[in-house]
C-alpha atoms as a PDB file:
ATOM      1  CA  UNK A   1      -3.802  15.494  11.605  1.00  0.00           C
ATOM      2  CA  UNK A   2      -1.754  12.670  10.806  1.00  0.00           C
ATOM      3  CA  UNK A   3      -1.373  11.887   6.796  1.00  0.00           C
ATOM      4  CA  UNK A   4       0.106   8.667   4.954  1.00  0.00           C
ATOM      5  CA  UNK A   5       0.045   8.903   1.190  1.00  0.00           C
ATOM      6  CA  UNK A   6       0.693   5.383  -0.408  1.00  0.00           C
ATOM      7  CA  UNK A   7       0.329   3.649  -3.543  1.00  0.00           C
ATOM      8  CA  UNK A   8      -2.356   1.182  -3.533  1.00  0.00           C
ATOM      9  CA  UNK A   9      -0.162  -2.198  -3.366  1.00  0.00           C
ATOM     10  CA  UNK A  10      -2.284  -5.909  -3.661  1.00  0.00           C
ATOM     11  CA  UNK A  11      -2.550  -7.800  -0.284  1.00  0.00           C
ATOM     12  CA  UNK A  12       0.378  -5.801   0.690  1.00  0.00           C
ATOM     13  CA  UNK A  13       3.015  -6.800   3.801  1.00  0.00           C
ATOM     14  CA  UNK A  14       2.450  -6.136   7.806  1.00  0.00           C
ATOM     15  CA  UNK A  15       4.228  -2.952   7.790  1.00  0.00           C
ATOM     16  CA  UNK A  16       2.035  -0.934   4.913  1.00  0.00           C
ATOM     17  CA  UNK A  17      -0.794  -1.762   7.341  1.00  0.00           C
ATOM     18  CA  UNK A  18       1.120  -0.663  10.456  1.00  0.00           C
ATOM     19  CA  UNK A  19       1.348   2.531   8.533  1.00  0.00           C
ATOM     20  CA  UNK A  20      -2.601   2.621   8.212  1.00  0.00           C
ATOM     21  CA  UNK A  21      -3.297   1.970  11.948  1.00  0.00           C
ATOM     22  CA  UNK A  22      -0.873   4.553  12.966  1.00  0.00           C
ATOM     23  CA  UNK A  23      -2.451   7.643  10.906  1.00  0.00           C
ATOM     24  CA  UNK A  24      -5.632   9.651  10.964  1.00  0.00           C
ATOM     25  CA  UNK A  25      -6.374   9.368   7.202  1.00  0.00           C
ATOM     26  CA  UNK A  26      -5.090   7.119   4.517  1.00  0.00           C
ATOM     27  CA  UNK A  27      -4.478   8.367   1.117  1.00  0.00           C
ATOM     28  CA  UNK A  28      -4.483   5.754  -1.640  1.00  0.00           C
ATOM     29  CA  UNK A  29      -2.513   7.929  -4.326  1.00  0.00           C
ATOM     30  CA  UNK A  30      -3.389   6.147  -7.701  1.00  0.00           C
ATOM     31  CA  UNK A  31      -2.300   9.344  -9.970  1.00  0.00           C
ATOM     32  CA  UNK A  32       1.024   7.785 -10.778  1.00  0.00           C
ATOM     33  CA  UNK A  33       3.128   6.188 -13.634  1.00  0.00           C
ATOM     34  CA  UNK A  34       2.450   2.016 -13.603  1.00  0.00           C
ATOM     35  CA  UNK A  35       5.782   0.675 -12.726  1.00  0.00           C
ATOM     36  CA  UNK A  36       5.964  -2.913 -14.301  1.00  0.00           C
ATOM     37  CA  UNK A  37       7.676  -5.258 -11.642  1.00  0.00           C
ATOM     38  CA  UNK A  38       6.386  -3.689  -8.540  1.00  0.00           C
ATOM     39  CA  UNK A  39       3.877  -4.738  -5.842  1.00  0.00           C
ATOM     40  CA  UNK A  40       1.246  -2.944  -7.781  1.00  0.00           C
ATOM     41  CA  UNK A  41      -0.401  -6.374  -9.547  1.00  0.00           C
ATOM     42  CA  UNK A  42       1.688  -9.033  -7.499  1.00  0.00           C
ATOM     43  CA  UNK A  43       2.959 -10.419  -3.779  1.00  0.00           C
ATOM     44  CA  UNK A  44       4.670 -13.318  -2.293  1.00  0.00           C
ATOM     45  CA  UNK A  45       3.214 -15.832   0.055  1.00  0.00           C
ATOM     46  CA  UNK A  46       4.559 -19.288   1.434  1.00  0.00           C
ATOM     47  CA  UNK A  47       4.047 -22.491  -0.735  1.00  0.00           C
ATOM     48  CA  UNK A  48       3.081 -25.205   1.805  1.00  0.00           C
ATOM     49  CA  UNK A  49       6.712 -26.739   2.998  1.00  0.00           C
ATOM     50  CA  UNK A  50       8.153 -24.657   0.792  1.00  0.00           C
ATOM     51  CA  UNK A  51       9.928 -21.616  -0.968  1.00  0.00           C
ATOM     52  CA  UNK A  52       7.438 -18.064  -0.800  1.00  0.00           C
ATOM     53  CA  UNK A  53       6.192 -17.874  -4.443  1.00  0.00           C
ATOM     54  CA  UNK A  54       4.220 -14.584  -6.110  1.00  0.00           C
ATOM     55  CA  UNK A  55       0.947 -14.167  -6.359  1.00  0.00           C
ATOM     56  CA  UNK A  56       0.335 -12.507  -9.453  1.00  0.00           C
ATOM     57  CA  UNK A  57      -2.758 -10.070 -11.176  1.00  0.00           C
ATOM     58  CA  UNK A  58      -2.680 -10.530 -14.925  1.00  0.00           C
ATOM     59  CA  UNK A  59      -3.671  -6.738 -16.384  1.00  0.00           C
ATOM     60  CA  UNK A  60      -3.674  -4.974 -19.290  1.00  0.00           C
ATOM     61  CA  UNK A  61      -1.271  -2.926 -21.107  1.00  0.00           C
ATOM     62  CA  UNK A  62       1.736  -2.800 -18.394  1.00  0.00           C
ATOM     63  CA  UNK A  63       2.865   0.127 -20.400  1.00  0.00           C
ATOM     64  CA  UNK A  64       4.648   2.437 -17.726  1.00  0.00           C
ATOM     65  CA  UNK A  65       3.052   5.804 -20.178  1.00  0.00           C
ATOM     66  CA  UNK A  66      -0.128   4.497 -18.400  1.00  0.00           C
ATOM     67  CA  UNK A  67      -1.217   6.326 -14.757  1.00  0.00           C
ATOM     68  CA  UNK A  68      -2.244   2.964 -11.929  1.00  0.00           C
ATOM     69  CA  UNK A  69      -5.738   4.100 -12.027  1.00  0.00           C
ATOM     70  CA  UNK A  70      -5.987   3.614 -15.597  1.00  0.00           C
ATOM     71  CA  UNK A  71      -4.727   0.016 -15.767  1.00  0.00           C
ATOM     72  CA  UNK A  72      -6.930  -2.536 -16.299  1.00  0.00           C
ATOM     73  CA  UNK A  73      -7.758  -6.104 -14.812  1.00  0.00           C
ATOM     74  CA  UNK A  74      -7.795  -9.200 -17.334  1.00  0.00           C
ATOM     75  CA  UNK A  75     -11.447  -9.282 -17.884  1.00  0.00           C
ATOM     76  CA  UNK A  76     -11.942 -13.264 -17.590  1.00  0.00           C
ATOM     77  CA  UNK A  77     -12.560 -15.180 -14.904  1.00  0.00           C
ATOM     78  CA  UNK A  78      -9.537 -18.095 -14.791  1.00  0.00           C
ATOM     79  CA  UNK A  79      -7.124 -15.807 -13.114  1.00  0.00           C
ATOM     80  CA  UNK A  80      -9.315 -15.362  -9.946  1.00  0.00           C
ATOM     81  CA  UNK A  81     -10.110 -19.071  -9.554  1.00  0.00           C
ATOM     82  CA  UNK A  82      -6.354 -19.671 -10.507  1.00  0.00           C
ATOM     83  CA  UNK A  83      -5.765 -16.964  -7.492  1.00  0.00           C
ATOM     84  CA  UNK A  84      -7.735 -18.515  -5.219  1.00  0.00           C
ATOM     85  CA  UNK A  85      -7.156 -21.967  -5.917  1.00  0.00           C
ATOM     86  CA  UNK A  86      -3.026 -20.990  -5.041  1.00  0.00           C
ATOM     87  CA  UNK A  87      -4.213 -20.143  -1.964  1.00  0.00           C
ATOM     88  CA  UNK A  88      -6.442 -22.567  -1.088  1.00  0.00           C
ATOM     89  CA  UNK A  89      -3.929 -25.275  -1.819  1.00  0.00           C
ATOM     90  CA  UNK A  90      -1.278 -23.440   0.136  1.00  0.00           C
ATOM     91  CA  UNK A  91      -2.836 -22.383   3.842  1.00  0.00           C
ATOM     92  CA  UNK A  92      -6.014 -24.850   3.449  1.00  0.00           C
ATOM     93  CA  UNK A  93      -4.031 -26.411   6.932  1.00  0.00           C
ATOM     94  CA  UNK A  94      -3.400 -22.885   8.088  1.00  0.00           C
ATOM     95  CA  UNK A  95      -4.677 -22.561  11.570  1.00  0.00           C
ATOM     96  CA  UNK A  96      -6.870 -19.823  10.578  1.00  0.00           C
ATOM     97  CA  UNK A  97      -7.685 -20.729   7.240  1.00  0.00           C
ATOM     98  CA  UNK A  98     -11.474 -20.941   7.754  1.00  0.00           C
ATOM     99  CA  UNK A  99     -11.868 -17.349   9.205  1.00  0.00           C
ATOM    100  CA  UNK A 100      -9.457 -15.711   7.086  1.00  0.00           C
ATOM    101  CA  UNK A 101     -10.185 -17.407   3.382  1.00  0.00           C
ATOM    102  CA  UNK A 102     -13.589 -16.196   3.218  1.00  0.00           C
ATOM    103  CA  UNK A 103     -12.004 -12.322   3.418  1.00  0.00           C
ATOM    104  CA  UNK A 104      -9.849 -12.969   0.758  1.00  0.00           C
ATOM    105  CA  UNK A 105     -12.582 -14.890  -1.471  1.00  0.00           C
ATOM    106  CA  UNK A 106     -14.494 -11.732  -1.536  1.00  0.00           C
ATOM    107  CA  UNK A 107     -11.526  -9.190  -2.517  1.00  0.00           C
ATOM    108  CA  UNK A 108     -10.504 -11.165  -5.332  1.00  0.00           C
ATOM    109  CA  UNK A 109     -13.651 -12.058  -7.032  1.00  0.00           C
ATOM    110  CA  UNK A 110     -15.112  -8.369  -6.307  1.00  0.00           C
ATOM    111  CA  UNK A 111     -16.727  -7.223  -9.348  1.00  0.00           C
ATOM    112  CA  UNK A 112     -13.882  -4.904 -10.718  1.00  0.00           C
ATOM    113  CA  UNK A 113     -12.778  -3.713 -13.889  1.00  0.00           C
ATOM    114  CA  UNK A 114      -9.250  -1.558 -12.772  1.00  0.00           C
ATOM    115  CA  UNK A 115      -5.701  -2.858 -10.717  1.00  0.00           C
ATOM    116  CA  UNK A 116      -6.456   0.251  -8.305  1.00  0.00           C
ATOM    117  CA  UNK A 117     -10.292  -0.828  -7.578  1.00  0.00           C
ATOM    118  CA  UNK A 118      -8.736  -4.273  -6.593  1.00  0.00           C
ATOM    119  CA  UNK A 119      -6.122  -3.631  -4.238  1.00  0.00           C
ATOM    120  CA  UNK A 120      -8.272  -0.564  -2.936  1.00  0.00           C
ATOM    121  CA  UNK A 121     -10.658  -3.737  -1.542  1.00  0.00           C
ATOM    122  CA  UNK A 122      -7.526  -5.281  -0.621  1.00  0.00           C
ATOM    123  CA  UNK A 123      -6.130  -2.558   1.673  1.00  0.00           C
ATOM    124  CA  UNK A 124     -10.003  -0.918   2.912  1.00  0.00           C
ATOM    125  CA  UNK A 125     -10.771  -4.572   3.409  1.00  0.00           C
ATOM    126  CA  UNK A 126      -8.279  -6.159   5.610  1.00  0.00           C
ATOM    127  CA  UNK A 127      -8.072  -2.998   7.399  1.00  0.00           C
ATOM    128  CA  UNK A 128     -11.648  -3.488   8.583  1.00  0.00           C
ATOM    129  CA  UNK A 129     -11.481  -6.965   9.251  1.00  0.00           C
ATOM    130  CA  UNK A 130      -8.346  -5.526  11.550  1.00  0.00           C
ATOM    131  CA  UNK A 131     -10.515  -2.994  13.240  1.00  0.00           C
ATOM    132  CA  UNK A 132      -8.521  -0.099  12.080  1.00  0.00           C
ATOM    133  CA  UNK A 133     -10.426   3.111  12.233  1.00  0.00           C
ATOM    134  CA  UNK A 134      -8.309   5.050  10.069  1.00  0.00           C
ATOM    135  CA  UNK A 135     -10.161   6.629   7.582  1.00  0.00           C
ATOM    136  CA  UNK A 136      -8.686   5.425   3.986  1.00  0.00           C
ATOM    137  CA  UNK A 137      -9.861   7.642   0.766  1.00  0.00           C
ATOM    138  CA  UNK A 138      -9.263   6.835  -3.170  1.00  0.00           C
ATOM    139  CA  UNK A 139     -10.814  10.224  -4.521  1.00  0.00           C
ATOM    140  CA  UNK A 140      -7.769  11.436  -5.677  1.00  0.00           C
ATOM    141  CA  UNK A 141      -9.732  13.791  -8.714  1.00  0.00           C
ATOM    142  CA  UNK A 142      -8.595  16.822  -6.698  1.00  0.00           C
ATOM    143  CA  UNK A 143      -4.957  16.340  -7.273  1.00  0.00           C
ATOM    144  CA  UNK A 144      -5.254  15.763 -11.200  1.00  0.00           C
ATOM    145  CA  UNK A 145      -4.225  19.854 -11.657  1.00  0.00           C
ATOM    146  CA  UNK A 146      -1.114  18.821  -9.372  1.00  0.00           C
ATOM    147  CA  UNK A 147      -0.141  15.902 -11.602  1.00  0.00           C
ATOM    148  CA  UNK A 148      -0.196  18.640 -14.356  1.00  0.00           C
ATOM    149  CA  UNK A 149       2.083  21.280 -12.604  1.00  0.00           C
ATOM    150  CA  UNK A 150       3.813  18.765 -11.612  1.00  0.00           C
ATOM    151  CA  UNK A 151       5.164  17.877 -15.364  1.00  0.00           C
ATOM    152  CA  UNK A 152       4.959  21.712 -16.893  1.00  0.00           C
ATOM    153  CA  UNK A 153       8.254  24.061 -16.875  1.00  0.00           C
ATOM    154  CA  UNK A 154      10.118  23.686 -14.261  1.00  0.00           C
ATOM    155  CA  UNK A 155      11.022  26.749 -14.818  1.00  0.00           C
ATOM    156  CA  UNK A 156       7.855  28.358 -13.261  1.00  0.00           C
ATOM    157  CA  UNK A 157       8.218  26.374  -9.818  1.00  0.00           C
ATOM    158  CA  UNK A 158       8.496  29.016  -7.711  1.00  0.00           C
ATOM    159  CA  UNK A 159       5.386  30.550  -8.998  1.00  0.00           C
ATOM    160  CA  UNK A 160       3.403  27.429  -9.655  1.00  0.00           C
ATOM    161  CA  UNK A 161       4.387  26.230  -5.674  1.00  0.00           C
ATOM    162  CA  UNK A 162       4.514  29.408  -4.246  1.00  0.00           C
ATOM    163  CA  UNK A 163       4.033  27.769  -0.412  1.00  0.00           C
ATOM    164  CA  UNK A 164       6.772  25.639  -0.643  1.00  0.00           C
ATOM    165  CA  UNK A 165       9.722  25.766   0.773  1.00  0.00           C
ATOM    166  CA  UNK A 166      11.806  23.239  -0.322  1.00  0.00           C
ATOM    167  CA  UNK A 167      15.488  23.803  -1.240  1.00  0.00           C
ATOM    168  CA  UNK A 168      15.614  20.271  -3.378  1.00  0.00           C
ATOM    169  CA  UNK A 169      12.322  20.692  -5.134  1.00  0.00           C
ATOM    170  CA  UNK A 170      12.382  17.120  -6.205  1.00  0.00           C
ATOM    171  CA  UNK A 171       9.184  16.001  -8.064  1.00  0.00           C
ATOM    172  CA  UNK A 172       8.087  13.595  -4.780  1.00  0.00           C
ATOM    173  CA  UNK A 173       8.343  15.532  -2.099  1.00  0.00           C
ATOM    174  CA  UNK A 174       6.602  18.738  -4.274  1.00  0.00           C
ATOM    175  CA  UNK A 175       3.996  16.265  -4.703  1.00  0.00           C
ATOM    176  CA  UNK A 176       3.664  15.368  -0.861  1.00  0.00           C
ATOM    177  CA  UNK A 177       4.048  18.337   0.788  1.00  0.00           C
ATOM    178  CA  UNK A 178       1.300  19.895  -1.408  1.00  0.00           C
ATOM    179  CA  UNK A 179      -0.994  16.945  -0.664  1.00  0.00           C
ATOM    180  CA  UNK A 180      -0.551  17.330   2.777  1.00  0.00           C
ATOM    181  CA  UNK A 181      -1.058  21.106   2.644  1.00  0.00           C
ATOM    182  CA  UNK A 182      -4.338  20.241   0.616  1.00  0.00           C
ATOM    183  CA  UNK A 183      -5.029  17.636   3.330  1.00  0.00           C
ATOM    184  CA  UNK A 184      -4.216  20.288   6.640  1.00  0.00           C
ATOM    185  CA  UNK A 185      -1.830  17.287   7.438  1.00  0.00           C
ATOM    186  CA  UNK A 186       0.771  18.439  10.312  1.00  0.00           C
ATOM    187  CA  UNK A 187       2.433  15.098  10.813  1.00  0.00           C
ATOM    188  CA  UNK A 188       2.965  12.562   7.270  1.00  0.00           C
ATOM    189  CA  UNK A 189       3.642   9.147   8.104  1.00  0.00           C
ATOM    190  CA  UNK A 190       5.609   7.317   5.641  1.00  0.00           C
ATOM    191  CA  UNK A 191       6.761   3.923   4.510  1.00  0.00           C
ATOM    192  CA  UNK A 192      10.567   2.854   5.835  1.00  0.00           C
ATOM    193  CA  UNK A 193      11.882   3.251   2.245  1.00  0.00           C
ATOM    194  CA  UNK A 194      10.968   6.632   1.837  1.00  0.00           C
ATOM    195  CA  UNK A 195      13.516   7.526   4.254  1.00  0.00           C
ATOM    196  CA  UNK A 196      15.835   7.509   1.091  1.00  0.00           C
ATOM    197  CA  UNK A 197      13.682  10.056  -0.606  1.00  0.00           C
ATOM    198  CA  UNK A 198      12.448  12.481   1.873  1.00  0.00           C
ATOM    199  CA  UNK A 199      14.499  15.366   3.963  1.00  0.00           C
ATOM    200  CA  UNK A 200      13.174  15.358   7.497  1.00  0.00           C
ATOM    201  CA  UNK A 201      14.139  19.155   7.509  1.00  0.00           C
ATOM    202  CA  UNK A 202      12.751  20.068   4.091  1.00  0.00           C
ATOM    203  CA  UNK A 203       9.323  18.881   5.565  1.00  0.00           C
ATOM    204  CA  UNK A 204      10.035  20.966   8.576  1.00  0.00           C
ATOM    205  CA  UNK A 205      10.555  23.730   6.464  1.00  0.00           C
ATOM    206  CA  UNK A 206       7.102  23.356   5.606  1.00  0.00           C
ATOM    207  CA  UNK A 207       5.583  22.685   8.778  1.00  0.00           C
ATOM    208  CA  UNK A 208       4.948  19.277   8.636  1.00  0.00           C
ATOM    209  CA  UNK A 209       6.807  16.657  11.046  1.00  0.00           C
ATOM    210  CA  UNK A 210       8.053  13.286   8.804  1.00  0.00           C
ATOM    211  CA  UNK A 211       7.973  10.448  10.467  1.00  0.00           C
ATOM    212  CA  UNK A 212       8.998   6.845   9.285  1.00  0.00           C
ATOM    213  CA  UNK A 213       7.111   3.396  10.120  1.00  0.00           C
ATOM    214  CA  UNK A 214      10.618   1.008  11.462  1.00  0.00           C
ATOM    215  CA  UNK A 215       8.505  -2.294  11.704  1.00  0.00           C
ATOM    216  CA  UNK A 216       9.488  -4.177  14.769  1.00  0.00           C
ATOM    217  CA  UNK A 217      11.680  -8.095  14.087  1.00  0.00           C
ATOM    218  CA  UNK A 218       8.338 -10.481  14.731  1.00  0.00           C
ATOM    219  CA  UNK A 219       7.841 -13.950  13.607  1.00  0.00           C
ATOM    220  CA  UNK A 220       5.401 -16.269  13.868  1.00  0.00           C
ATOM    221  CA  UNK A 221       4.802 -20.177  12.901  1.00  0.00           C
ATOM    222  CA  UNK A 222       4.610 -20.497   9.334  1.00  0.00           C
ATOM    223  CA  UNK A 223       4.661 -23.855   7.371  1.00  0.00           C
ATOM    224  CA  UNK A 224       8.085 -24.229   6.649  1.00  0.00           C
ATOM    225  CA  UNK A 225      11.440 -24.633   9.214  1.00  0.00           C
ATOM    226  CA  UNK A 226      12.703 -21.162   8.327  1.00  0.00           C
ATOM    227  CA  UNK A 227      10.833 -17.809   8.941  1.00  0.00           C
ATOM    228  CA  UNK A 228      10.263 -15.683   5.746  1.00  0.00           C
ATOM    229  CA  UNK A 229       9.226 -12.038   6.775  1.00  0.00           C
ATOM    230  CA  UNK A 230       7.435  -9.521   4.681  1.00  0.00           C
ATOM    231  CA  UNK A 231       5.278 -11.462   3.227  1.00  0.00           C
ATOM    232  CA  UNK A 232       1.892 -10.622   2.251  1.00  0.00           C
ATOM    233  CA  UNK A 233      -0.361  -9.983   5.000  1.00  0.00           C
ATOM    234  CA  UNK A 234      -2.576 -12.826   3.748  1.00  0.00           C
ATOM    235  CA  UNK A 235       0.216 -15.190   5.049  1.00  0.00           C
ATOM    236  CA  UNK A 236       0.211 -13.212   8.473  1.00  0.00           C
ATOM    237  CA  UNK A 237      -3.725 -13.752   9.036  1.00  0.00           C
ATOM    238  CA  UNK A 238      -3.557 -17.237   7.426  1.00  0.00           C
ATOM    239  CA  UNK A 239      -1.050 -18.428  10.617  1.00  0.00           C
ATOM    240  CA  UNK A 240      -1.819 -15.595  13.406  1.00  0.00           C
ATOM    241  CA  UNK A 241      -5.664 -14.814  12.693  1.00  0.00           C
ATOM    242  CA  UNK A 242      -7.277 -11.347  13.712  1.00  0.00           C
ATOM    243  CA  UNK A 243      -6.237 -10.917  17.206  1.00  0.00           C
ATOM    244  CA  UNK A 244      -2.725 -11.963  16.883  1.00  0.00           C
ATOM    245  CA  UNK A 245      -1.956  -9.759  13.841  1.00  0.00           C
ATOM    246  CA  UNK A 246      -3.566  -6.898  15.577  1.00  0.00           C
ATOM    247  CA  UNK A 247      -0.556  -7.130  17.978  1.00  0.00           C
ATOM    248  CA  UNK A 248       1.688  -7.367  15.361  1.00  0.00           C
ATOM    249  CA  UNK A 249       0.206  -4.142  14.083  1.00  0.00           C
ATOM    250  CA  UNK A 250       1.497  -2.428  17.422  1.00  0.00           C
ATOM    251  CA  UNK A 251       5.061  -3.580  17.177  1.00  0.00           C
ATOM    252  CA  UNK A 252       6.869  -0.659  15.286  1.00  0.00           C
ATOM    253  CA  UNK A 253       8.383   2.496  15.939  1.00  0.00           C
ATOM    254  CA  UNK A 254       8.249   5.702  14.030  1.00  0.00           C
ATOM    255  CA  UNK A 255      11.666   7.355  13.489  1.00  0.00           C
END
């Protein structure tokens, strides 16, 4: 089986959702430290004629002592209409603003209390309006004992992750390769950047094949003169619609 284990990131770029498409399950990993300044609450699209501009979730309590599923949304309304209205103003002249706006309408103003609920909808969302057929889970309960070896002696690793062989038992890749092994993943599938974070042969080690999604150089007509890549994938649909960014979903390599 092939595994991706991701953060759950709002209205995130072509390239997270190249690394949906190209894996039998989808792990939204929410058991993690809130990093303030991320992609976790925020993203950049394209002001109309103009400079790309974020996008931004108000929550609660940034505090980075706080796990991602436990952070909450700002529990009045303004922000969603203030969301939507950014947008609206933006890609209203988009050539596939009427097909695509709708979609978006419904993530934002889904009845949700938590950041992870939100840009859960955004990723299981868009992914079904792409025809994706991965299957993408948020139960993550099972791996709440994990967080807590994770953080005891380290000490006690050997006997704590007694199926691992790693010889740089780094927090992140204890953390993957268990999931995987949890998961009977053979092949993971991971994000470009993690390429500065994971071994290749410390995975092999443990019988798993690492693989790394190298998103292909696209463009498309946008707005503005100049192309401005990796934006959200809002901006993507907004100027290519469904059956366009579906072939931009094909256009990577794994390395």
């Amino acid at each position: 089986m092939k595994l991706a284990i991701m953060q759950p990131y709002f209205f995130p770029y072509l390239g997270y959702y190249q690394a949906v498409a190209a894996v039998d399950k989808y792990v939204l990993y929410d058991n993690l430290s809130y990093i303030k300044g991320g992609w976790l609450n925020r993203n950049r699209l394209l002001a109309v004629h103009g400079e790309p501009f974020y996008l931004i979730v108000p929550v609660k309590d940034k505090s980075s002592f706080r796990k991602i599923n436990e952070v909450e949304l700002v529990d009045n309304q303004p922000w969603r209409r203030k969301l939507l209205k950014d947008i609206f103003f933006n890609y209203k002249r988009a050539p596939f603003f009427e097909e695509v706006y709708p979609v978006i309408e419904r993530v934002i103003n889904s009845d949700v209390k938590l950041l992870t609920q939100l840009n859960a909808s955004s990723i299981i969302d868009i992914s079904k309006y792409l025809d994706i057929q991965t299957e993408i889970t948020t139960d993550t309960r099972k791996y709440i004992g994990l967080e807590e070896k994770l953080v005891s002696d380290e000490s006690n690793f050997a006997e704590r992750f007694s199926s691992l062989k790693l010889r740089k038992p780094e927090k992140k890749a204890r953390r993957v390769v268990e999931i995987c092994h949890t998961e009977g993943a053979e092949i993971l599938i991971n994000a470009i950047g993690g390429q500065a974070l994971y071994d290749k042969a410390e995975f092999a080690r443990n019988n798993i094949q690492l693989f790394f999604v190298q998103t292909g150089e696209y463009s498309y007509q946008q707005s503005t003169e100049q192309f401005h890549a990796d934006l959200s994938i809002i901006d993507v649909l907004m100027n290519c619609g469904k059956e366009r960014t579906k072939e931009l979903l094909k256009q990577y390599t794994l390395i």
